[in-house]
C-alpha atoms as a PDB file:
ATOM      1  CA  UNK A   1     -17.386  86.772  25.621  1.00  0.00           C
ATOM      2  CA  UNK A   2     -16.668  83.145  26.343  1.00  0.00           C
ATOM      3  CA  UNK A   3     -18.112  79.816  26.467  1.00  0.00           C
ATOM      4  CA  UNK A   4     -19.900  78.192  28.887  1.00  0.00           C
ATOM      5  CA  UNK A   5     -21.123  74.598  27.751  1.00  0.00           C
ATOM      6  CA  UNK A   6     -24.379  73.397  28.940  1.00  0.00           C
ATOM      7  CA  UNK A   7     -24.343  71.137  31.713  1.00  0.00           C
ATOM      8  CA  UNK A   8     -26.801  68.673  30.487  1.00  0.00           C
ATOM      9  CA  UNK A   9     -28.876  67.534  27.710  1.00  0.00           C
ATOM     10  CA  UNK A  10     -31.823  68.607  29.563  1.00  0.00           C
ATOM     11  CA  UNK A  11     -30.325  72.063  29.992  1.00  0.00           C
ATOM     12  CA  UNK A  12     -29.216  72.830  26.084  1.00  0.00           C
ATOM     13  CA  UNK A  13     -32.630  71.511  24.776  1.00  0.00           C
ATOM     14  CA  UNK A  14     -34.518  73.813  27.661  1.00  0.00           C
ATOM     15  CA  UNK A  15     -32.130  76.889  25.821  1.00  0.00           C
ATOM     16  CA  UNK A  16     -33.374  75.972  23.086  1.00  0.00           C
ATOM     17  CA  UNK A  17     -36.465  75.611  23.581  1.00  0.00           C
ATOM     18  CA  UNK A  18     -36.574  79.224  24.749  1.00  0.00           C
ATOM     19  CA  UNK A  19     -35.117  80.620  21.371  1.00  0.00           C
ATOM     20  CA  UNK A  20     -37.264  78.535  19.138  1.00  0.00           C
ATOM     21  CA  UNK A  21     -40.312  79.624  21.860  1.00  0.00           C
ATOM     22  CA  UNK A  22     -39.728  83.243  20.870  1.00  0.00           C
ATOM     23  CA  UNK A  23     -39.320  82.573  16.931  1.00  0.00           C
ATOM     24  CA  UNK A  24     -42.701  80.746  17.733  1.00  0.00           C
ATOM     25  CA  UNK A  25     -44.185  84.223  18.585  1.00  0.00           C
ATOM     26  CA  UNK A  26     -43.714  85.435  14.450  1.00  0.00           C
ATOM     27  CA  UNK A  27     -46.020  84.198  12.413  1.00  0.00           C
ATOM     28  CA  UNK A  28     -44.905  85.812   9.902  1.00  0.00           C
ATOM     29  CA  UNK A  29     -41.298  84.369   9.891  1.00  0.00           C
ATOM     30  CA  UNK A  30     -43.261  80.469  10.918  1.00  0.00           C
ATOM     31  CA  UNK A  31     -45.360  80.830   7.849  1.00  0.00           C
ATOM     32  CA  UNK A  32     -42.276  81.162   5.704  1.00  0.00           C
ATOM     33  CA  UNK A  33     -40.420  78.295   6.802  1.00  0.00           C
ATOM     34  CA  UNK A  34     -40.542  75.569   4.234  1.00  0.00           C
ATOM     35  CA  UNK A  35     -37.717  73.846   5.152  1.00  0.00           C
ATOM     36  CA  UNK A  36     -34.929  73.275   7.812  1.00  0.00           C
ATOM     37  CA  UNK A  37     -31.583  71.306   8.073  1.00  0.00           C
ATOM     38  CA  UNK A  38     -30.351  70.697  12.188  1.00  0.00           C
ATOM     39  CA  UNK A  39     -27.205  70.387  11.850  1.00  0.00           C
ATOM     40  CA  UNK A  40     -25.706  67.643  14.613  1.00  0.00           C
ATOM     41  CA  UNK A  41     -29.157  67.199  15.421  1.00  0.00           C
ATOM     42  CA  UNK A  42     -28.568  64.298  18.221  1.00  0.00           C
ATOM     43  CA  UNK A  43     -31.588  62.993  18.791  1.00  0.00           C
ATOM     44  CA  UNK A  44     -33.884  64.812  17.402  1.00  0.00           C
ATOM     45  CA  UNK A  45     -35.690  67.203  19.572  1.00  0.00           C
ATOM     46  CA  UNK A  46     -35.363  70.169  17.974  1.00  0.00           C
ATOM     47  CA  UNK A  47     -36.011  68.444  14.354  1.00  0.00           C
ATOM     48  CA  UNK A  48     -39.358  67.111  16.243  1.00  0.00           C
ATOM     49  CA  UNK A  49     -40.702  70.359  17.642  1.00  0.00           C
ATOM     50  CA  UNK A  50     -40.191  72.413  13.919  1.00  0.00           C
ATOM     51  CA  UNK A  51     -41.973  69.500  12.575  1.00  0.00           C
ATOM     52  CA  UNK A  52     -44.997  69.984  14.797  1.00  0.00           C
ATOM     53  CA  UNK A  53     -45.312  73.350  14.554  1.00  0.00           C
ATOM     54  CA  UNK A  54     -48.550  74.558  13.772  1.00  0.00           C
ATOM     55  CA  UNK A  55     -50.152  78.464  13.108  1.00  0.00           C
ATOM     56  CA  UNK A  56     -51.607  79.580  16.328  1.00  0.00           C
ATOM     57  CA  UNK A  57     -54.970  80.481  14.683  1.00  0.00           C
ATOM     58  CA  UNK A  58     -57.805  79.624  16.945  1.00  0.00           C
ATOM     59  CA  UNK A  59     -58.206  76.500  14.508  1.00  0.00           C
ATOM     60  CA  UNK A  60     -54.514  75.898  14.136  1.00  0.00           C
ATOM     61  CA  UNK A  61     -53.210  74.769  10.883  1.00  0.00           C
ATOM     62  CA  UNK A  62     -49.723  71.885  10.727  1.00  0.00           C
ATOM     63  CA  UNK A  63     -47.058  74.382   8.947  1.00  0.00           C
ATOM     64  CA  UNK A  64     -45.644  70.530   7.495  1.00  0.00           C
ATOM     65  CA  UNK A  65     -41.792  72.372   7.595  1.00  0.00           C
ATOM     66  CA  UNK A  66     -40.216  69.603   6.545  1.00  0.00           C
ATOM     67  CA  UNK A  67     -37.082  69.033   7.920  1.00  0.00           C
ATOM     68  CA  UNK A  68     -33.517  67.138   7.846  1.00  0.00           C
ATOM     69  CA  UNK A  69     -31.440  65.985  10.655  1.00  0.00           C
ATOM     70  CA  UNK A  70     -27.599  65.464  10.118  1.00  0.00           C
ATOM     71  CA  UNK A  71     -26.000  63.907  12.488  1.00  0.00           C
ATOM     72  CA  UNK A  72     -23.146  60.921  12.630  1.00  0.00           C
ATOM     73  CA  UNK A  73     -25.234  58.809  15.183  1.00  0.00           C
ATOM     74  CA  UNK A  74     -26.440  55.610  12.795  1.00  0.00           C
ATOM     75  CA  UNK A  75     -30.015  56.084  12.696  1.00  0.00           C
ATOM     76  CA  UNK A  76     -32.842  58.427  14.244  1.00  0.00           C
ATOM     77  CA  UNK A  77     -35.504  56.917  15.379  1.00  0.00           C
ATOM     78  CA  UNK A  78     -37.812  60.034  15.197  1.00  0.00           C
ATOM     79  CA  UNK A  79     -37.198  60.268  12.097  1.00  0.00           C
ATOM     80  CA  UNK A  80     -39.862  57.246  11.186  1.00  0.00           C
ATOM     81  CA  UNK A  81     -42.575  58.784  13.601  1.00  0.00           C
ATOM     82  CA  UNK A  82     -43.019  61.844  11.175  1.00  0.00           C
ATOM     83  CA  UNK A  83     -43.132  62.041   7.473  1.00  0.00           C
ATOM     84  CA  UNK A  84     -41.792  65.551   7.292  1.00  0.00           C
ATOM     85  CA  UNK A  85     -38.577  64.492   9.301  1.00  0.00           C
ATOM     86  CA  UNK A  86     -35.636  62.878   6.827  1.00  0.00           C
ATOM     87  CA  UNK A  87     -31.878  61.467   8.418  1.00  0.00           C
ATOM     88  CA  UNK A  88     -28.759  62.228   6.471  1.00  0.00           C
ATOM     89  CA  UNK A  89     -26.005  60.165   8.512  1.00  0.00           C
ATOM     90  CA  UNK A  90     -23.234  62.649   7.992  1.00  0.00           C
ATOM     91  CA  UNK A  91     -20.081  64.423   9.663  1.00  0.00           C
ATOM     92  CA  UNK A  92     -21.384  68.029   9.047  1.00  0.00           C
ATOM     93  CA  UNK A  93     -17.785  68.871   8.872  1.00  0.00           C
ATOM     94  CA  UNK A  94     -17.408  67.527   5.537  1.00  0.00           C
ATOM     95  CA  UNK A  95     -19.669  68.949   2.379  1.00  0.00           C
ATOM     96  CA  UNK A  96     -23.267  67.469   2.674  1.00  0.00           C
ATOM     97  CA  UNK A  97     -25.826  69.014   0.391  1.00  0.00           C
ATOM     98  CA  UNK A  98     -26.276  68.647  -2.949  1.00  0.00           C
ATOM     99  CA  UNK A  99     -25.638  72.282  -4.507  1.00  0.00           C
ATOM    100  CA  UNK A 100     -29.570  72.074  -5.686  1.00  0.00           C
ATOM    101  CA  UNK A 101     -30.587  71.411  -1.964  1.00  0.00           C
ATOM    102  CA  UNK A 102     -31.337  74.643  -0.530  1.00  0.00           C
ATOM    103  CA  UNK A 103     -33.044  75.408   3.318  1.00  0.00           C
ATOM    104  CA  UNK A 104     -35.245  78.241   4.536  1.00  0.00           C
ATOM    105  CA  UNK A 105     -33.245  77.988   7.446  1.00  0.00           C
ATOM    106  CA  UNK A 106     -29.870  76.420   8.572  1.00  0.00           C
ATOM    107  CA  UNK A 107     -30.291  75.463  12.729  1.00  0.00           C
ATOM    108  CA  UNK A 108     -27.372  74.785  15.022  1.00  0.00           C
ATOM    109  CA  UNK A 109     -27.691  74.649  18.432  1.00  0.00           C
ATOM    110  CA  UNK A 110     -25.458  73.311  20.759  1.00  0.00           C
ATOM    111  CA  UNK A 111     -23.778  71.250  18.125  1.00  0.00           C
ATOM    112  CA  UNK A 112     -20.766  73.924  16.135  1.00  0.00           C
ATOM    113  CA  UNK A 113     -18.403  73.975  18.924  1.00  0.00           C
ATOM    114  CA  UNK A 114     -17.607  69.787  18.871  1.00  0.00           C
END
């Protein structure tokens, strides 16, 4: 199998979209997500849509995941619209957490093959 890079930002975040769309669908697995690291987050996209997520109850509930971007870009803005969203300016190459830190879940996309 080999790789074929995405074309545009528009068309990795739409990919994206469609995986975290069908994690979406588990409520289950949603409910037990406490906490997330994006790893080479860019701007923030992803980070913003796990830290929105709600149940899908008929009165939906904020699941408050509260995530970390890491990224080398010098600030993200996004990160002072939510409280649940915290920046780590950081090559992800190098070691970055804290062996007490831990994450529910560790999320990647588009970002490992740089």
């Amino acid at each position: 199998m080999s790789y074929k890079p995405f074309t545009s930002a528009e068309e990795s975040f739409a990919h994206s979209r469609e995986i975290r769309d069908m994690l979406y669908e588990h409520d289950d697995f949603m409910a037990s997500v406490g906490t997330l690291a994006d790893m080479g987050c860019g701007e923030g996209r992803d980070l913003e849509w796990w830290a929105t997520r709600t149940t899908r109850d008929d009165t939906p509930i904020p699941l408050n995941i509260k995530c970390t971007g890491i990224d080398i870009l010098p600030e993200l803005s996004i990160a002072h619209r939510y409280p649940n969203i915290q920046y780590q300016q950081q090559d992800f190459e190098k070691p970055i957490m804290q062996s007490n830190r831990k994450f529910d879940i560790i999320w990647s996309h588009d970002s490992l093959q740089y």
